[in-house]
Protein backbone atom coordinates (compact mmCIF):
# COMPACT_ATOMS: atom_id res chain seq x y z
CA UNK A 1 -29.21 49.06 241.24
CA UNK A 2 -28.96 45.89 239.12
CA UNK A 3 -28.99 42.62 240.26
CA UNK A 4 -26.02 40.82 240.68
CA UNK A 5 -26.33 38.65 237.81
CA UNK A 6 -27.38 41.87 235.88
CA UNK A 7 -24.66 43.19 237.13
CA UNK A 8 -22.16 40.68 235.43
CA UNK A 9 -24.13 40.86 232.14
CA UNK A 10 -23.48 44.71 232.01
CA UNK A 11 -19.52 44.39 233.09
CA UNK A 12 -19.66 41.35 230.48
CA UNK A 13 -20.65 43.80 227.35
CA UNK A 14 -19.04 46.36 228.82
CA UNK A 15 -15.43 44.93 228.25
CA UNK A 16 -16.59 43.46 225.19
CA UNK A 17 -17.06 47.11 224.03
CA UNK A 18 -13.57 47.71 225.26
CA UNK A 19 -11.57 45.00 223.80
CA UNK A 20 -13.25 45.55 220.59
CA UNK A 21 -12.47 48.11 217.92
CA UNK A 22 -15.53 48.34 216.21
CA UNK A 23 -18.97 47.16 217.34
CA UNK A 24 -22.19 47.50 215.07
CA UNK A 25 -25.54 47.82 216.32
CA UNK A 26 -28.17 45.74 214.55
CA UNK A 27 -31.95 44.32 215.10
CA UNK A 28 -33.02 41.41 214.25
CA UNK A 29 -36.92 41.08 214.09
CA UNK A 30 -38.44 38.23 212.42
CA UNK A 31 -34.85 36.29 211.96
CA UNK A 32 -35.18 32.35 212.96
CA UNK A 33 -32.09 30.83 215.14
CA UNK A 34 -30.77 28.86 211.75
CA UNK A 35 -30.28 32.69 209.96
CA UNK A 36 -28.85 34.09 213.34
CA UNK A 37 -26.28 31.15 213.56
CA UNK A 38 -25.47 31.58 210.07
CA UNK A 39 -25.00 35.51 210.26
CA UNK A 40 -22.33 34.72 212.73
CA UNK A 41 -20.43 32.59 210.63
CA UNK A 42 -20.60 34.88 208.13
CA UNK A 43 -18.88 37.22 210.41
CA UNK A 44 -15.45 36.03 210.29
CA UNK A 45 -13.57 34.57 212.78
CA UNK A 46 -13.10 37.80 214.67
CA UNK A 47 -16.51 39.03 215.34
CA UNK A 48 -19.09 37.60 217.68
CA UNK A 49 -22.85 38.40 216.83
CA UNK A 50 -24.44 38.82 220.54
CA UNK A 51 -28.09 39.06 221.31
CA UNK A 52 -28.39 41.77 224.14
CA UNK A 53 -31.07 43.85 226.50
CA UNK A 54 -31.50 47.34 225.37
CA UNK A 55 -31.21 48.13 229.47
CA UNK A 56 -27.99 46.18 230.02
CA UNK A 57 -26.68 47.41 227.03
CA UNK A 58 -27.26 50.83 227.21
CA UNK A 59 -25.33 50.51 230.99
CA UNK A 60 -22.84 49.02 229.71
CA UNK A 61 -22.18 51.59 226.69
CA UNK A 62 -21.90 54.27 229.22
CA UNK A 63 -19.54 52.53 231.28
CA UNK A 64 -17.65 51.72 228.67
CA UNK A 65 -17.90 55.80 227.38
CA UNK A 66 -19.43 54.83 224.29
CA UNK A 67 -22.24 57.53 223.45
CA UNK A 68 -22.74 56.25 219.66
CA UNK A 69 -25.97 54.00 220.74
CA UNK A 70 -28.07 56.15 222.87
CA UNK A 71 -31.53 56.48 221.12
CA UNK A 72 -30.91 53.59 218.95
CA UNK A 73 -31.68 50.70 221.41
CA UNK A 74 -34.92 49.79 220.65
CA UNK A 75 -36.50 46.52 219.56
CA UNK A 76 -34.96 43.16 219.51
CA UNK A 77 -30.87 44.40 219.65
CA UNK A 78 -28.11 42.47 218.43
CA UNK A 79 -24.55 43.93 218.96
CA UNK A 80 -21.47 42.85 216.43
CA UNK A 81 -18.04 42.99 218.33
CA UNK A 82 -15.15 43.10 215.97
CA UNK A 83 -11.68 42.27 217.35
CA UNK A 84 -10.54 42.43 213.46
CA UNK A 85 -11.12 43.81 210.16
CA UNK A 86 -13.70 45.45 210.55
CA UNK A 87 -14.23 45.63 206.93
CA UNK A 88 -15.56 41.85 206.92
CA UNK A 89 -17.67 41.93 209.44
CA UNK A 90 -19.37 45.27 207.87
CA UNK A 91 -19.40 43.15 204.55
CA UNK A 92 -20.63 40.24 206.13
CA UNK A 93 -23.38 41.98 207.84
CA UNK A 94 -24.45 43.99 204.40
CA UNK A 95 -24.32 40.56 202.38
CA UNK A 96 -26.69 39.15 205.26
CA UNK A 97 -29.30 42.19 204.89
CA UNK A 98 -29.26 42.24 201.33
CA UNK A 99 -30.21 38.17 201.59
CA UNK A 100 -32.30 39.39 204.42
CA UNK A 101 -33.83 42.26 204.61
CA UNK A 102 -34.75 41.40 208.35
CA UNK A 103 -31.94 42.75 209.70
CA UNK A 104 -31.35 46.03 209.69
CA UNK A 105 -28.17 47.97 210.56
CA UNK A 106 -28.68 50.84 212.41
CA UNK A 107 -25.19 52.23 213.18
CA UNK A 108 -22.19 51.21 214.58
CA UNK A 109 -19.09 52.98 216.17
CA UNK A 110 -15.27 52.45 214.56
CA UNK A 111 -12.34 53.31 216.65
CA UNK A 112 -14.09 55.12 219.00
CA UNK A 113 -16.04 57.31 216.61
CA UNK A 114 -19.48 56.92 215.37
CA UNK A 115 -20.90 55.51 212.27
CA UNK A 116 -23.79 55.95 210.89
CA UNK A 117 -25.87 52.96 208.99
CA UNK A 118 -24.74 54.38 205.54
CA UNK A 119 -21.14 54.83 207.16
CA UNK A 120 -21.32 50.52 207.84
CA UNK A 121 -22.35 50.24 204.20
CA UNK A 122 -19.34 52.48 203.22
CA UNK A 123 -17.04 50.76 205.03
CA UNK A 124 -18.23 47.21 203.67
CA UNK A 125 -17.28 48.63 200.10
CA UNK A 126 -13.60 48.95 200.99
CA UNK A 127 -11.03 46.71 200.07
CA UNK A 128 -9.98 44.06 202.83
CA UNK A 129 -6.83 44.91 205.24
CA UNK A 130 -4.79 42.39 203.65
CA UNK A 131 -5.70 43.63 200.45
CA UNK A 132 -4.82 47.06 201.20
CA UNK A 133 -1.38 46.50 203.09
CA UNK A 134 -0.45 45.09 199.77
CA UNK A 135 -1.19 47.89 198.00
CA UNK A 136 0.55 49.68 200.91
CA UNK A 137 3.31 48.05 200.72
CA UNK A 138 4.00 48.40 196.76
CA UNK A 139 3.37 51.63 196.48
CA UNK A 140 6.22 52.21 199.50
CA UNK A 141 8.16 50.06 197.49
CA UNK A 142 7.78 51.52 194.55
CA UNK A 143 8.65 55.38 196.36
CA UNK A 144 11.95 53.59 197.56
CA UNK A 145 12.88 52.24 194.47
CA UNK A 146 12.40 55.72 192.87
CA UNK A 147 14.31 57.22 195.31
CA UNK A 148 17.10 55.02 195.20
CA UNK A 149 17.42 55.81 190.99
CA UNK A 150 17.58 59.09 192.32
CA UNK A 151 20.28 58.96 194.46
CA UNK A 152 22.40 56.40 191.77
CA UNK A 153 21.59 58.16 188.76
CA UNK A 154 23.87 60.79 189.50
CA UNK A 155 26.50 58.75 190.64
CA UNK A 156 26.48 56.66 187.77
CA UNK A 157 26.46 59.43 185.24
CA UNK A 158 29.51 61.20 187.01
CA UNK A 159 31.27 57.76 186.82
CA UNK A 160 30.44 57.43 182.45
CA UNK A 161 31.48 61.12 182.17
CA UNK A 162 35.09 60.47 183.88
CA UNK A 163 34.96 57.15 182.19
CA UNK A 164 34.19 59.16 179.00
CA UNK A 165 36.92 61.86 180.03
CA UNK A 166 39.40 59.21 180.43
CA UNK A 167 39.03 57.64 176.91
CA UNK A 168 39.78 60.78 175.31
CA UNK A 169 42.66 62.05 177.33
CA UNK A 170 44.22 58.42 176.31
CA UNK A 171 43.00 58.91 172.58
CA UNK A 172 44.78 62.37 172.60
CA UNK A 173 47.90 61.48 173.90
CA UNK A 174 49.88 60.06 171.30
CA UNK A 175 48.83 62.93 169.03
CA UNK A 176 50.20 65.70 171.39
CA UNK A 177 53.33 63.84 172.89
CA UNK A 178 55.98 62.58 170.24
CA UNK A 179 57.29 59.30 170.63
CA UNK A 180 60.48 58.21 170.64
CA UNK A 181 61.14 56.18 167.34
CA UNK A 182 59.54 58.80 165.93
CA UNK A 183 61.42 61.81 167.15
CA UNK A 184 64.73 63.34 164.56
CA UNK A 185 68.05 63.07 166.60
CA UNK A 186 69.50 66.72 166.27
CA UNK A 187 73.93 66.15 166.67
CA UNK A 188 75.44 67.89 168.99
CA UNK A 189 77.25 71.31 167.48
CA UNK A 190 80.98 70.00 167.74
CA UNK A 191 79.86 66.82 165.97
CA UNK A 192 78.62 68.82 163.34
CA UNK A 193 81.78 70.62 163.27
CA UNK A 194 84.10 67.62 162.87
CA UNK A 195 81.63 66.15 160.18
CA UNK A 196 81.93 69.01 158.39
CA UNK A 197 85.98 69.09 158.85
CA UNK A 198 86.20 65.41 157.99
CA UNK A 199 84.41 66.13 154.41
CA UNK A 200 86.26 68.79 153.72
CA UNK A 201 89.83 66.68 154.05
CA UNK A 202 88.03 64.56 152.20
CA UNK A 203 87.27 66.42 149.71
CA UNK A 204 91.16 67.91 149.35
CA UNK A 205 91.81 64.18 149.38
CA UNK A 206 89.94 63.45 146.31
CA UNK A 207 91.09 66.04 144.37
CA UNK A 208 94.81 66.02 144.77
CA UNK A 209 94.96 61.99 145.49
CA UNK A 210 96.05 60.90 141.87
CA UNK A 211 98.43 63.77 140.85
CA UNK A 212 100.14 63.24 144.09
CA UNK A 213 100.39 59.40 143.51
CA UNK A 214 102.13 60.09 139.88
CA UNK A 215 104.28 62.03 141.47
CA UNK A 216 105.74 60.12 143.99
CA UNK A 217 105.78 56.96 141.30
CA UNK A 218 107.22 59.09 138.86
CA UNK A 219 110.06 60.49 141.39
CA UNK A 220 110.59 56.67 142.50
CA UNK A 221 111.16 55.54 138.60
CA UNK A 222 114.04 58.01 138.28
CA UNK A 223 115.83 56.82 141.64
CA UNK A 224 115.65 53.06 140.96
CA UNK A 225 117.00 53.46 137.13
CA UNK A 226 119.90 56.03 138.65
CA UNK A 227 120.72 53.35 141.18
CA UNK A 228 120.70 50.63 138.21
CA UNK A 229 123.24 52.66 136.30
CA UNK A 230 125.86 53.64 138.56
């Protein structure tokens, strides 16, 4: 049974390894204090690089049910806890090894599951959160934006074709309906009666009219020179 101050160092890591969701194991051989203070700026600002026991360590794993270190605590250990992307700390731990070959990466676990050394390399080659949650987001965008055509497009093209519909019915309908200056007046049958009577006295009129008047001027002649005479 550990000591008591043991004991805190293994609850310590422990909940570090549960308030973290990723945590890359690491050792550091042959790396001064200057390069270790500088790895953990390198880090980000949510990650903490932590120099551990292999012992403690490998307690407080199994406490903390994470089985992705057994075997792999051996030499000097270092521990990355990431409470953040976990795509810059994996970056800034491959940058760090590639200035430094001291440090080597020997694993890590992400979300619970366990990553291998090439899996930490992998994951430093992806694009940052922020980076991605923009690309996220337009591509969502974009969907909704093609879905909403979808849904308007038809709307739109039923509204042009009664639009379209409407035009022509108004085009068409002075050609099919006759209007009213336009239209002949057809006369009633007894008006075209008494037309026709009326020309036909008129007629009679026009051809008896003068021999009539002689006659009655002629008659009238005789009467006034009788009346002169007697």
């Amino acid at each position: 049974m550990p000591r008591p101050d043991k004991a805190a160092t293994v609850a310590e890591i422990a909940q570090r390894f549960r308030a973290s969701n990723a945590a890359v194991l690491t050792e550091y051989r042959g790396l001064s204090v200057s390069q270790l203070t500088e790895l953990r700026r390198s880090l980000g600002g949510h990650a903490t690089y932590a120099v551990v026991k292999n012992t403690l360590t490998s307690l407080a794993a199994a406490e903390a049910g994470v089985t992705a270190f057994q075997g792999r605590l051996t030499g000097p250990t270092a521990v990355a806890f990431v409470t953040g992307d976990p795509v810059e700390a994996a970056r800034g731990l491959r940058d760090f090894a590639r200035a430094h070959p001291a440090l080597v990466i020997k694993g890590g676990i992400l979300e619970g599951k366990e990553l291998s050394a090439d899996d930490v390399r992998q994951l430093a080659d992806l694009e940052p959160r922020e980076v991605l949650l923009a690309r996220l987001a337009g591509a969502m965008k974009a969907s909704l934006n093609q879905a909403a055509y979808l849904f308007v497009a038809p709307l739109s093209q039923t509204a042009r074709v009664l639009d379209a519909l409407r035009q022509k019915l108004e085009q068409a309908a002075p050609e099919s309906l006759p209007s009213a200056q336009g239209a002949p007046e057809v006369p009633p049958a007894e008006d075209a009666v008494t037309e026709d009577a009326v020309t036909e006295d008129a007629g009679g009129a026009d051809a008896d009219g003068p021999e009539a008047v002689a006659e009655v001027t002629g008659e009238a002649a005789e009467q006034t020179a009788a009346s002169d005479q007697g």
